[in-house]
C-alpha atoms as a PDB file:
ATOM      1  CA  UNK A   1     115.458 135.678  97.799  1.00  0.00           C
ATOM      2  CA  UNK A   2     114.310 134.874  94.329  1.00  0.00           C
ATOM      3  CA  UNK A   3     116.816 134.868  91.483  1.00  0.00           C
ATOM      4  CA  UNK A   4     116.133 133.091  87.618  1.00  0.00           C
ATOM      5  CA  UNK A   5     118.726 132.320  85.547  1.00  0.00           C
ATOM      6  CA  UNK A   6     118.230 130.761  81.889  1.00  0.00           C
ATOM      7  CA  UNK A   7     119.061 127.316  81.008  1.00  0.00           C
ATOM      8  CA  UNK A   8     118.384 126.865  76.835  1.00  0.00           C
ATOM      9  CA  UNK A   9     116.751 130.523  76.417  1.00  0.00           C
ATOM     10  CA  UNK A  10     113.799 129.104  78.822  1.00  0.00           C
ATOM     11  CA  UNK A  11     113.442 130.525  82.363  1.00  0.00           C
ATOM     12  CA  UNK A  12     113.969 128.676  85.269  1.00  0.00           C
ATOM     13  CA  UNK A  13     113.459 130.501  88.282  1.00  0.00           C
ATOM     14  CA  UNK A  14     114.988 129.410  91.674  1.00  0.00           C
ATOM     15  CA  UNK A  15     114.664 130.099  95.326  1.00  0.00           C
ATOM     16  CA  UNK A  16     118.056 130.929  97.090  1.00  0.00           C
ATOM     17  CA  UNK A  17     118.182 129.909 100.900  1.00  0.00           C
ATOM     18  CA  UNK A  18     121.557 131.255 102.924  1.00  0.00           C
ATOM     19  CA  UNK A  19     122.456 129.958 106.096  1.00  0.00           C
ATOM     20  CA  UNK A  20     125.128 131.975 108.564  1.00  0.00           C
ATOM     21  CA  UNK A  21     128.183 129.404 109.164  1.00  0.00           C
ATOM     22  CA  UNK A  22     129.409 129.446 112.967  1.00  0.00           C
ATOM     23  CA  UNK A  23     131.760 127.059 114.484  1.00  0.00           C
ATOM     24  CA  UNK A  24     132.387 128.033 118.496  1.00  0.00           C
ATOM     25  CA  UNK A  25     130.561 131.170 118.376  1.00  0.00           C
ATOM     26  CA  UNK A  26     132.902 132.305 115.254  1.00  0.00           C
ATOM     27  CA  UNK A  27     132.105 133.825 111.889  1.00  0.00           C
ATOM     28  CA  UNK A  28     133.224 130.850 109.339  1.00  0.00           C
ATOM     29  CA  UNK A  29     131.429 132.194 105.959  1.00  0.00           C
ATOM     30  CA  UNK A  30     127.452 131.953 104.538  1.00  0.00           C
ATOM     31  CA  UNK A  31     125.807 128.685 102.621  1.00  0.00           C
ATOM     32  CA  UNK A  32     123.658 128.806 100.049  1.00  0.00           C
ATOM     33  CA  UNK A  33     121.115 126.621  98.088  1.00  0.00           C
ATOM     34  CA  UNK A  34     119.366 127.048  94.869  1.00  0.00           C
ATOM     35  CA  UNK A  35     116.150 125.111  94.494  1.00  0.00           C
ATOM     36  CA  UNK A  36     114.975 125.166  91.447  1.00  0.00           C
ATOM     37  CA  UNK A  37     111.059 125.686  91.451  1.00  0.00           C
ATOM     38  CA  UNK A  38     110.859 123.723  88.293  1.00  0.00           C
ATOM     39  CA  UNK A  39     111.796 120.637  90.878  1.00  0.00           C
ATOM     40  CA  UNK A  40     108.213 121.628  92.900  1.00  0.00           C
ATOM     41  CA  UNK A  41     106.034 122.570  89.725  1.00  0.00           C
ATOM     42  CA  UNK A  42     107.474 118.620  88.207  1.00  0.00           C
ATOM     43  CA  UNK A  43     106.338 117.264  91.909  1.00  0.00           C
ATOM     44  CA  UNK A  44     103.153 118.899  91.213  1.00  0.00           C
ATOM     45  CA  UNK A  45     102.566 117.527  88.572  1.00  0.00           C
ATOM     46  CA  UNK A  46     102.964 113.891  89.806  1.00  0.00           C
ATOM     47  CA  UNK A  47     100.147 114.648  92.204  1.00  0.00           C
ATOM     48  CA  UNK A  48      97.143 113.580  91.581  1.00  0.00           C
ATOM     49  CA  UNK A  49      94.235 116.014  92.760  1.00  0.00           C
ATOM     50  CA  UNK A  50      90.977 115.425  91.324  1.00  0.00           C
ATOM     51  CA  UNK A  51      89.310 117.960  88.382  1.00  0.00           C
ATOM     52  CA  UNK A  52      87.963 121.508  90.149  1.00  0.00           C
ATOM     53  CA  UNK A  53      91.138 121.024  93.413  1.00  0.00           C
ATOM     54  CA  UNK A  54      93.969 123.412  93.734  1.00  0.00           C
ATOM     55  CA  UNK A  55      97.426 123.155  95.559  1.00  0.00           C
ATOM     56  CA  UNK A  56      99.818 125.476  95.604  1.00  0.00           C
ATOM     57  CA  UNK A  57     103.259 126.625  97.060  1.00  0.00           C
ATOM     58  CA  UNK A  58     103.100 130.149  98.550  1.00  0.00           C
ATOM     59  CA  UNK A  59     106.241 132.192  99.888  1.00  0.00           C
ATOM     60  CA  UNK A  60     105.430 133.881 103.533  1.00  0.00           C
ATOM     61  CA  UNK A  61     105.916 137.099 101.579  1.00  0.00           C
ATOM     62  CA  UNK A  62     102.704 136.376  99.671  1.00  0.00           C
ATOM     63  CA  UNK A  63     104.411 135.472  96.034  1.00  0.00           C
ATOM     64  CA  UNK A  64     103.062 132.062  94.565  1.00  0.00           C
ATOM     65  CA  UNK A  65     106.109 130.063  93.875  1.00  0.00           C
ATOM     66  CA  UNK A  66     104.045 127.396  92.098  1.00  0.00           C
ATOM     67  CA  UNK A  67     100.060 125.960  91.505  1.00  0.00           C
ATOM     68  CA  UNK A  68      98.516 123.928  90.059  1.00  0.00           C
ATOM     69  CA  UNK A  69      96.162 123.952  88.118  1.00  0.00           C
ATOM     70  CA  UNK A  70      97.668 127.755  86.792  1.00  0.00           C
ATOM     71  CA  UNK A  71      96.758 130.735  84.063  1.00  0.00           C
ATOM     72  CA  UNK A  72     100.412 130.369  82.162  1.00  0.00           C
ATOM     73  CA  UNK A  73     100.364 126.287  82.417  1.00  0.00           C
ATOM     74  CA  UNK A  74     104.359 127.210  84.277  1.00  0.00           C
ATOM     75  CA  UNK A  75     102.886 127.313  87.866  1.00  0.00           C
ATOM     76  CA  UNK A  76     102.060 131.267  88.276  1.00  0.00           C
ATOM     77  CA  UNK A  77     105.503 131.978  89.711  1.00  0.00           C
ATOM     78  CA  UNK A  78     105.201 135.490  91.555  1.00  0.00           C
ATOM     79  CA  UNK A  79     101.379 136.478  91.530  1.00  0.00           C
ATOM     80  CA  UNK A  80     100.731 137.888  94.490  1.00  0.00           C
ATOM     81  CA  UNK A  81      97.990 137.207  96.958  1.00  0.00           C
ATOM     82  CA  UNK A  82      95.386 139.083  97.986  1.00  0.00           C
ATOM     83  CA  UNK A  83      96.078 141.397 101.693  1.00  0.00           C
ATOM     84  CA  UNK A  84      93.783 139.372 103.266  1.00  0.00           C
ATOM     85  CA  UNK A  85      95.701 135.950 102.092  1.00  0.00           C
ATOM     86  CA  UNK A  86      98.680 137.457 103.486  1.00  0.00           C
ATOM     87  CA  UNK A  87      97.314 138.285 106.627  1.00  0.00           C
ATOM     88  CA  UNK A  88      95.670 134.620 106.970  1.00  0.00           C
ATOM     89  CA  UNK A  89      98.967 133.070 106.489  1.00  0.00           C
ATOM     90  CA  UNK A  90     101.114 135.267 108.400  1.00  0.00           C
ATOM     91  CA  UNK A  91      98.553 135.673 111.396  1.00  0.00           C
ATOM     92  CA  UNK A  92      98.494 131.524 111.966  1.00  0.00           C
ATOM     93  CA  UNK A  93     100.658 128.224 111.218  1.00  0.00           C
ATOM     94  CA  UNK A  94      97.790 126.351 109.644  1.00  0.00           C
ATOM     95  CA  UNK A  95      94.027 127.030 108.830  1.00  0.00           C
ATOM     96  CA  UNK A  96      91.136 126.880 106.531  1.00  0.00           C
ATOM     97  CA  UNK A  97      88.974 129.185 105.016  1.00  0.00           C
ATOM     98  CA  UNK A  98      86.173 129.851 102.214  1.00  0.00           C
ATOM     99  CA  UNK A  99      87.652 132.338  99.412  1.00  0.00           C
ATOM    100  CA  UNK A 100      87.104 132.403  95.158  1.00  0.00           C
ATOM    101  CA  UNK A 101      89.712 131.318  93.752  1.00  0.00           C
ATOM    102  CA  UNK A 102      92.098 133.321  91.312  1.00  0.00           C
ATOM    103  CA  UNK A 103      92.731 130.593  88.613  1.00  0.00           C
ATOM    104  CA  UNK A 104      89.012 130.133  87.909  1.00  0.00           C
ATOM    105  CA  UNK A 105      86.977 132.210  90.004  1.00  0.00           C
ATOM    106  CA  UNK A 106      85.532 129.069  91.166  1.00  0.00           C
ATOM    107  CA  UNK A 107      84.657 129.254  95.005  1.00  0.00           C
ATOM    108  CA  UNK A 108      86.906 126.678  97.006  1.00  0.00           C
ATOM    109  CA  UNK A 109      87.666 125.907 100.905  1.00  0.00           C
ATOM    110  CA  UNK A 110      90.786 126.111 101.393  1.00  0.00           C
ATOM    111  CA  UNK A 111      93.149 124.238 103.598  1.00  0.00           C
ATOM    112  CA  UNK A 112      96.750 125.865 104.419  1.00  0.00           C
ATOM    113  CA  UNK A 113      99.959 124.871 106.346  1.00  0.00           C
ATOM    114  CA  UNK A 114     103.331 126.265 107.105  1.00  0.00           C
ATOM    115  CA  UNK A 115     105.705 123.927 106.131  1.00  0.00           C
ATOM    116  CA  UNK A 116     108.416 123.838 109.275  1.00  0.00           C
ATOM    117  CA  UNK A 117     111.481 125.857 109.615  1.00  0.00           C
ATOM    118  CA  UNK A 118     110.966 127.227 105.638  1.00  0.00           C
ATOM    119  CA  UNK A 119     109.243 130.556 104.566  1.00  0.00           C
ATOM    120  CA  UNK A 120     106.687 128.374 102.742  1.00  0.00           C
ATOM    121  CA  UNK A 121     102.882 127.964 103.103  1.00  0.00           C
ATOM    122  CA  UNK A 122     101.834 124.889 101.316  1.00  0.00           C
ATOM    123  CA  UNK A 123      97.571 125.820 100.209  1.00  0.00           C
ATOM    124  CA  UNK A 124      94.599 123.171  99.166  1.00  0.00           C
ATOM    125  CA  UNK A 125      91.506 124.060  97.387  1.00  0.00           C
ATOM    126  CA  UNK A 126      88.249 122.001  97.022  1.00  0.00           C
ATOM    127  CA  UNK A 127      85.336 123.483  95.373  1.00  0.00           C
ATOM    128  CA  UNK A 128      82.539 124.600  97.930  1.00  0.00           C
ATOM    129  CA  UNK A 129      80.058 122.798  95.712  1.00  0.00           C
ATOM    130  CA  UNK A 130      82.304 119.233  95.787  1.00  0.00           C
ATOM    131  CA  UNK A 131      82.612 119.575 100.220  1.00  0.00           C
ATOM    132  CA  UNK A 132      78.288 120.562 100.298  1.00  0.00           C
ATOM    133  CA  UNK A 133      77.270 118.069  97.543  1.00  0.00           C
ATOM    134  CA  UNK A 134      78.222 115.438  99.790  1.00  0.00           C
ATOM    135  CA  UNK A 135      76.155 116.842 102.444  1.00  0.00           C
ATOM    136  CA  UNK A 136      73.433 117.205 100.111  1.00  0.00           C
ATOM    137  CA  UNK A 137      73.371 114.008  99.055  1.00  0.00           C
ATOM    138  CA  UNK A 138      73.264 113.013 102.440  1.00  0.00           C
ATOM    139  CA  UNK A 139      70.568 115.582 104.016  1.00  0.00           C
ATOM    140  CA  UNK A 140      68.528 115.036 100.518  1.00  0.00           C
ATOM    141  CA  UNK A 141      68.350 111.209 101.448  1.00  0.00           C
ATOM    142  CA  UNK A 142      67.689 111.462 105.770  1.00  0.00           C
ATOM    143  CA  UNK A 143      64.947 114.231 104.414  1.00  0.00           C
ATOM    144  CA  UNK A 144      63.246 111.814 102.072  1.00  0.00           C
ATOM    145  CA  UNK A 145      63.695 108.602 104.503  1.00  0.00           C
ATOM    146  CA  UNK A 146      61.739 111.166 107.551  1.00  0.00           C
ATOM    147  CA  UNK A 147      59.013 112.336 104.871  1.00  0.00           C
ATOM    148  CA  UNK A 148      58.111 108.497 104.643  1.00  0.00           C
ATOM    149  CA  UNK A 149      58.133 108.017 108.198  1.00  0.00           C
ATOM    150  CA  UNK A 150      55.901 111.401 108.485  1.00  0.00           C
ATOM    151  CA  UNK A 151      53.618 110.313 105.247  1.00  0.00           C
ATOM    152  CA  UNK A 152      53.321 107.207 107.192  1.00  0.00           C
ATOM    153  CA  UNK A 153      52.264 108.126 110.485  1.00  0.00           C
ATOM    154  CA  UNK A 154      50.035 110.555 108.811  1.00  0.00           C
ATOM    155  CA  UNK A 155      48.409 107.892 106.943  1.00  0.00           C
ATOM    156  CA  UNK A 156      48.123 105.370 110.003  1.00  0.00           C
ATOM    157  CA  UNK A 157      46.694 108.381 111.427  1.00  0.00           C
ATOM    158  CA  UNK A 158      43.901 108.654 108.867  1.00  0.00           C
ATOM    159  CA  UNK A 159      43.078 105.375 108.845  1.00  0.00           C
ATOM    160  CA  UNK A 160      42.782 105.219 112.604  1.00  0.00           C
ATOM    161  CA  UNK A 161      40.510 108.139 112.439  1.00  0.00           C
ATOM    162  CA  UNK A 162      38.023 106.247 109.868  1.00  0.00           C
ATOM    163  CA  UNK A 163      38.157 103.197 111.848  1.00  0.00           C
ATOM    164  CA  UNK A 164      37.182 105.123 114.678  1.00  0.00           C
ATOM    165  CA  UNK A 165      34.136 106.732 113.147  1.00  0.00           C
ATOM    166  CA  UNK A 166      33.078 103.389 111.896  1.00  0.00           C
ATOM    167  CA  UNK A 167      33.251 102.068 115.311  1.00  0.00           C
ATOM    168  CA  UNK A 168      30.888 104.563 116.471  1.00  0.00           C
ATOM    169  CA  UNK A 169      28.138 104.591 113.482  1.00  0.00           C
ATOM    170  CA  UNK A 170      28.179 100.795 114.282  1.00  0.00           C
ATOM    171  CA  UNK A 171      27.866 101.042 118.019  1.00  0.00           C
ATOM    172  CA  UNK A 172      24.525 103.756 117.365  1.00  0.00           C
ATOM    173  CA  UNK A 173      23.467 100.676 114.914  1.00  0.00           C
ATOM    174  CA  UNK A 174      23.920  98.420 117.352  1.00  0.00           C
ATOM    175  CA  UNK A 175      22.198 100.556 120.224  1.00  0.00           C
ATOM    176  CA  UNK A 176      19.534 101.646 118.163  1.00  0.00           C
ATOM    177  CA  UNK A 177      18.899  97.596 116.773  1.00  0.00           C
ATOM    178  CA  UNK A 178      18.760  96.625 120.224  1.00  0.00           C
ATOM    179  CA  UNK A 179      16.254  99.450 121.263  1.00  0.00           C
ATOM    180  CA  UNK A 180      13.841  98.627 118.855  1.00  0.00           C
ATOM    181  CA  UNK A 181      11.525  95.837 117.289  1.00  0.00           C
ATOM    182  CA  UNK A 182      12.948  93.960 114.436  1.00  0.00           C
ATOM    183  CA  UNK A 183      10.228  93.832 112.605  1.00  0.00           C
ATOM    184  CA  UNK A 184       8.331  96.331 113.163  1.00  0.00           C
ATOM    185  CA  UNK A 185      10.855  99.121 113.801  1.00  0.00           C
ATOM    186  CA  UNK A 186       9.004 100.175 117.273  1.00  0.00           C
ATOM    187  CA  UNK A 187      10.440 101.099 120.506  1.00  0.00           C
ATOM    188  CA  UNK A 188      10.697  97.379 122.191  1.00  0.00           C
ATOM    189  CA  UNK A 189      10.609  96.492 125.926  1.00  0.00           C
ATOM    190  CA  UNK A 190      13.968  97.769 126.846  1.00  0.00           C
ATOM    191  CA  UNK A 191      13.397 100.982 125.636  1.00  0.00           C
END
């Protein structure tokens, strides 16, 4: 259950978590606990995620409790997700998938996780481009280091290739030298 109460004229929403009492199978009374999500949006903010991530704190029922980065700069309390958010969440304990983002439109994979025994899904978003321009980087260098090996080979093959033909022309020189007179340029004994 979601309540907000105001403290100052400001809002401060909470989430209120009741707990059944029993003692030896008995009815003894209901607990309950207000957490104030200004408590998670101030945690939040002590975490340091680099420019272009996302984390936030998502209610099982699909209502964003708190994110950061957010539209209002409070932590987007109550935008709900997309249907097919809520069905990733609710269909598995923890996952990942490739969505755009609602803050900033910017495509991001995200990583999500149930946090135990609570109604909470706890979501991280890193840009697409930030997760592939790593790979890039990397497939951009092995690419360059086998085009050198392949210009390489190509060019040991060339120069095999002209060494070869010179081999021959000089072994026709040689034949046709030792088939004919020096100085005369006839056709000598052996021939």
């Amino acid at each position: 259950a979601f309540t907000m109460r105001t403290w100052f004229d400001r809002p401060d929403y909470q989430i209120a978590i009741s707990r059944r009492m029993t003692y030896d199978g008995q009815f003894k009374g209901v607990g309950a606990v207000f957490i104030r999500l200004s408590d998670f949006r101030d945690q939040f903010t002590n975490i340091n995620i680099d420019a272009g991530n996302m984390i936030a704190l998502v209610h099982e029922s699909g209502q964003t409790l708190t994110r950061k980065p957010s539209k209002d700069g409070l932590g987007d309390f109550g935008v709900e997700l997309s249907s097919e958010d809520r069905a990733r969440f609710s269909a598995a304990s923890e996952g990942t998938f490739v969505a755009e983002a609602p803050v900033d439109g910017r495509e991001r994979l995200f990583v999500f996780q149930r946090v135990p025994d609570w109604p909470l899904v706890l979501v991280f978003g890193v840009p697409v481009t930030v997760v592939y321009g790593e790979w890039r980087q990397r497939m951009t260098l092995v690419s360059t280091g086998a085009a050198l090996v392949c210009a390489g080979f190509l060019f040991l093959g060339f120069r095999l290739r002209r060494e070869r033909i010179r081999r021959v022309e000089a072994e026709a020189a040689l034949e046709h030298l030792s088939m004919t007179d020096f100085l005369t340029g006839l056709a000598n004994r052996r021939r």
